[in-house]
C-alpha atoms as a PDB file:
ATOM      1  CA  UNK A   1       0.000   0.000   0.000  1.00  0.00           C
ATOM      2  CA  UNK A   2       1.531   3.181  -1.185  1.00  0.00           C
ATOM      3  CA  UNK A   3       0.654   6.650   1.051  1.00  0.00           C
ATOM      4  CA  UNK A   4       0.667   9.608  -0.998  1.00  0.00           C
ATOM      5  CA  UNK A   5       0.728  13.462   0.348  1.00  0.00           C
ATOM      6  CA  UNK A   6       1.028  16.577  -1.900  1.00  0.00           C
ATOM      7  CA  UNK A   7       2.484  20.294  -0.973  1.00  0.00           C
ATOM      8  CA  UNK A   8       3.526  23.006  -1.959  1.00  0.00           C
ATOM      9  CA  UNK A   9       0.456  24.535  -3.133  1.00  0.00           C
ATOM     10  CA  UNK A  10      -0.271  28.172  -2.695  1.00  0.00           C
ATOM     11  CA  UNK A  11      -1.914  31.278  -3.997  1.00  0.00           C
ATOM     12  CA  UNK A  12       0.656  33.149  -6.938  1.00  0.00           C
ATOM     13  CA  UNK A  13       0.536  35.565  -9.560  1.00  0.00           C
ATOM     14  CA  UNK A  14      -0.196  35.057 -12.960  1.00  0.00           C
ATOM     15  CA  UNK A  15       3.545  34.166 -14.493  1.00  0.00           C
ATOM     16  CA  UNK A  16       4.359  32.956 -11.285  1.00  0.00           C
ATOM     17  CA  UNK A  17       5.876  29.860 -10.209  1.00  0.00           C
ATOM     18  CA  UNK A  18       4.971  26.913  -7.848  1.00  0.00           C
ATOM     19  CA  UNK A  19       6.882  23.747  -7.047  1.00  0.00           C
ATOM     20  CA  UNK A  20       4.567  21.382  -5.773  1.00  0.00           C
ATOM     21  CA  UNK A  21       5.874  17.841  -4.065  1.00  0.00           C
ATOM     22  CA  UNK A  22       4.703  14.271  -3.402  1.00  0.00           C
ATOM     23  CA  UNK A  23       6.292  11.970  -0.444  1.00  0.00           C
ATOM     24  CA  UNK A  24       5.419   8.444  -0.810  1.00  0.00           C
ATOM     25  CA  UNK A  25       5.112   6.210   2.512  1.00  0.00           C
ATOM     26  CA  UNK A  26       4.395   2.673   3.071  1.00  0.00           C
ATOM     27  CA  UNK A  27       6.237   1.398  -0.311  1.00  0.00           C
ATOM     28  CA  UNK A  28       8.981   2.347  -2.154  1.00  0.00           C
ATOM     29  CA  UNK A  29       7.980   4.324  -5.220  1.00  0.00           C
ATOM     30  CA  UNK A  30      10.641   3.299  -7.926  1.00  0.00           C
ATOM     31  CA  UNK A  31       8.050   0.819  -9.802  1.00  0.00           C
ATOM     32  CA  UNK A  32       5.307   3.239  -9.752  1.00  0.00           C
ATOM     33  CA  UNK A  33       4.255   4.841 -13.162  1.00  0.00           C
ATOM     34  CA  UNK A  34       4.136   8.703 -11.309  1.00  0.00           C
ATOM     35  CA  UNK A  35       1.274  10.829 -12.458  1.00  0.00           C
ATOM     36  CA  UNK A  36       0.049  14.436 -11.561  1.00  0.00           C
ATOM     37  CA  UNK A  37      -3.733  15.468 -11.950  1.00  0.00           C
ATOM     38  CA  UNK A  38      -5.279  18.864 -11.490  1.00  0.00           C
ATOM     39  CA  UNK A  39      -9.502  19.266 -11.222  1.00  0.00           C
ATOM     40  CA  UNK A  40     -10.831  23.111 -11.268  1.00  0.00           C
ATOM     41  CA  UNK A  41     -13.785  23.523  -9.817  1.00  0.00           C
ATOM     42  CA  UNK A  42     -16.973  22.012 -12.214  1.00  0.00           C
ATOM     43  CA  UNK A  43     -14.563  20.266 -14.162  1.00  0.00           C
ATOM     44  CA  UNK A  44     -13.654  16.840 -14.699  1.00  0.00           C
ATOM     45  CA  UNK A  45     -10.185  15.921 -13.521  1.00  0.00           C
ATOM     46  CA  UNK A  46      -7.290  15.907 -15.626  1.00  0.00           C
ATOM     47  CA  UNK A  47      -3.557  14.208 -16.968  1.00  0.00           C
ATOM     48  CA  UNK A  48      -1.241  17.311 -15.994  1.00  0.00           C
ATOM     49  CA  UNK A  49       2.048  15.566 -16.336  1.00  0.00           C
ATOM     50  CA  UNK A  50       3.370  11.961 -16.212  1.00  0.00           C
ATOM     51  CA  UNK A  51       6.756   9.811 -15.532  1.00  0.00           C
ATOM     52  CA  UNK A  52       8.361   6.362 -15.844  1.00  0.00           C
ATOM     53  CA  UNK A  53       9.720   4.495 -12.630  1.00  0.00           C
ATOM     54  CA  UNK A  54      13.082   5.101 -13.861  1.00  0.00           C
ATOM     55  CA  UNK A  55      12.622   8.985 -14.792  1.00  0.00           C
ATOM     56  CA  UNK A  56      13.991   8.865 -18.054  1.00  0.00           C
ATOM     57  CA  UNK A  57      10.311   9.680 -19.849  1.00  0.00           C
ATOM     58  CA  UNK A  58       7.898  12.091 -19.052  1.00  0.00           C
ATOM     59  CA  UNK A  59       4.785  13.685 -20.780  1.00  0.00           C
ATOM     60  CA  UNK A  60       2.889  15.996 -20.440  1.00  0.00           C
ATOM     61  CA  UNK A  61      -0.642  17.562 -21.311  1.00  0.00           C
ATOM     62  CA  UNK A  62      -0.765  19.992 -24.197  1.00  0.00           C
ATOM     63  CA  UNK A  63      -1.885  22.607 -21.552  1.00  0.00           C
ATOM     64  CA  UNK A  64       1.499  23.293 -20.011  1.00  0.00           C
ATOM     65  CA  UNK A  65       4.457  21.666 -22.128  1.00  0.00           C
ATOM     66  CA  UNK A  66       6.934  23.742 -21.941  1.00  0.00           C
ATOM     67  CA  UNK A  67       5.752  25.458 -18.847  1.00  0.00           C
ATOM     68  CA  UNK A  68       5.936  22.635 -15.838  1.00  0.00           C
ATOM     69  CA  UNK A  69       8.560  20.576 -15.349  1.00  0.00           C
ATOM     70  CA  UNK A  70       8.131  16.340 -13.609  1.00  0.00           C
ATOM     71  CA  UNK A  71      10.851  15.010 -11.734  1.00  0.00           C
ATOM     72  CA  UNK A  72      11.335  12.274  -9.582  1.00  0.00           C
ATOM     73  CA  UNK A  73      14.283  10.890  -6.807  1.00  0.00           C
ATOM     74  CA  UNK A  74      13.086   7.529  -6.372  1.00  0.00           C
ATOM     75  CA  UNK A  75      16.011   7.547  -3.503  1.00  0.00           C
ATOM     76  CA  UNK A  76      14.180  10.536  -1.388  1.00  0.00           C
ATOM     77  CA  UNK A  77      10.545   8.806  -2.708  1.00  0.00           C
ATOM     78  CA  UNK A  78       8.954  11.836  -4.127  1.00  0.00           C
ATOM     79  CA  UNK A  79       8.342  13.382  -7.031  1.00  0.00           C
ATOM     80  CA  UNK A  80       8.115  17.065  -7.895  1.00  0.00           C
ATOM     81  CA  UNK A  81       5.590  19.011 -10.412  1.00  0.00           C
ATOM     82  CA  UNK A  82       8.068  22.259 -11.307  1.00  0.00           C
ATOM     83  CA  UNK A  83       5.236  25.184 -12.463  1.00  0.00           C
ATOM     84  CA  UNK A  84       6.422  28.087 -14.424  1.00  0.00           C
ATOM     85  CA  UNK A  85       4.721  30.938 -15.983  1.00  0.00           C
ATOM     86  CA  UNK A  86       1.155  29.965 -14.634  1.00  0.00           C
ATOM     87  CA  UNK A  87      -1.798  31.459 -15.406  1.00  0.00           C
ATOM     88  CA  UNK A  88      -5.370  31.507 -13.797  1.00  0.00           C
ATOM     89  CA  UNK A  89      -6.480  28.694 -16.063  1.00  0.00           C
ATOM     90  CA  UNK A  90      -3.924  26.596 -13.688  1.00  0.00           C
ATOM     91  CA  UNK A  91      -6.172  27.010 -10.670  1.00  0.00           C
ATOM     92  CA  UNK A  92      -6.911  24.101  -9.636  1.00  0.00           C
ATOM     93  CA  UNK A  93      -6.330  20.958  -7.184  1.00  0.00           C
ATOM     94  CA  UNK A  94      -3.373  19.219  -8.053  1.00  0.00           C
ATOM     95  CA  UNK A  95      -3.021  15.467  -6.651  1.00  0.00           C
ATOM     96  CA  UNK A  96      -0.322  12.666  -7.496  1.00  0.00           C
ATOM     97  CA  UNK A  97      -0.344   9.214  -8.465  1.00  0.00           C
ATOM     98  CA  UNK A  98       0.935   6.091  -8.586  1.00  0.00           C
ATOM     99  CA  UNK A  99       0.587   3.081 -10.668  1.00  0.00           C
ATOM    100  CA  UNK A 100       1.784   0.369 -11.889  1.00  0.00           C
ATOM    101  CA  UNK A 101       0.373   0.684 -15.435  1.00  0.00           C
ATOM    102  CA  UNK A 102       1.979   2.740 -18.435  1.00  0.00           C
ATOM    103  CA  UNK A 103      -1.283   4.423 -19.657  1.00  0.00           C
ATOM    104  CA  UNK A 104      -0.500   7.715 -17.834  1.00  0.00           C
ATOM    105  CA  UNK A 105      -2.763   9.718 -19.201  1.00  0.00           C
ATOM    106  CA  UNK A 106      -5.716   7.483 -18.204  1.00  0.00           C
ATOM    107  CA  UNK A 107      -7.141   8.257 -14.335  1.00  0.00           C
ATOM    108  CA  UNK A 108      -7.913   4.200 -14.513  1.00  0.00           C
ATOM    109  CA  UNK A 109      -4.016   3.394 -15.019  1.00  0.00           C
ATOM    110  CA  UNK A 110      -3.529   4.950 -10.969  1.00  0.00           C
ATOM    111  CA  UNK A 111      -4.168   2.998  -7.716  1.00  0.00           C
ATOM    112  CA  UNK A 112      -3.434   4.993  -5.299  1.00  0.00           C
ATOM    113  CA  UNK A 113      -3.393   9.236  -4.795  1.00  0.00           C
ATOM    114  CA  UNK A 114      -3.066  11.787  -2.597  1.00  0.00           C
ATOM    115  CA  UNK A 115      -5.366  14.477  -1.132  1.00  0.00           C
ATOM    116  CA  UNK A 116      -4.431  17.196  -3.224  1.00  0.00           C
ATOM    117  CA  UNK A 117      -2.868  20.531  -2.600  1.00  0.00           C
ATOM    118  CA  UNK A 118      -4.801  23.703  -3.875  1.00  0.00           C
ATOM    119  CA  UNK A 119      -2.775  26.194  -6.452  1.00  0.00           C
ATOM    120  CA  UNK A 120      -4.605  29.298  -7.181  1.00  0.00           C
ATOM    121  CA  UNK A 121      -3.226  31.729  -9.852  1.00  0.00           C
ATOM    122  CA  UNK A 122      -4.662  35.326  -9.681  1.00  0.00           C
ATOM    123  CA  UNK A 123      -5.180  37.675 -12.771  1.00  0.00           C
END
């Protein structure tokens, strides 16, 4: 059973940055598939941002390539969501993932998350 708990979330500027974190407990993370979500409010929730249990591929949604930044240290058991130049449309809840499929886009491929942390990006 893997334990997952997000921070780093806060209120920022648009263009602003955020580095949001995940700590693992219980299990070692360095099989897990490592996924990060977001869900605005009314909205369904959504692939942000994904990486392989060794770290050497990521991918991200459309949204914000080239703007955030996955990382993982499968040694400290946590991986890190980098968030550059944000804007409002970022507001959201942000939760990680973990899972042992490679269909990282897909909510399904996760079995297990964390609580979320809240980013809000004002205009």
């Amino acid at each position: 059973q893997v334990q997952l708990g997000e921070s780093g979330g806060g209120l920022v500027q648009t263009g602003g940055s955020l580095r949001l974190s995940c700590a693992a407990s219980g299990s070692t993370l360095s099989s897990y598939y490592m996924g990060w979500f977001r869900q605005a409010p009314g909205k369904e929730r959504e692939f942000v941002a994904g990486i392989s249990p060794t770290g050497l591929t990521t991918e991200y949604a459309d949204s914000v390539k080239g703007r955030f930044t996955i990382s993982r240290d499968n040694a400290k058991n946590t991986v890190t969501l980098q968030m550059n130049s944000l804007k409002p449309e970022d507001t959201a809840d942000y939760y990680c993932a973990a899972g042992k499929s490679g269909y990282w886009s897909l909510r399904r491929a996760y079995d297990f998350w964390g609580q979320g942390t809240q980013v809000t990006v004002s205009s």
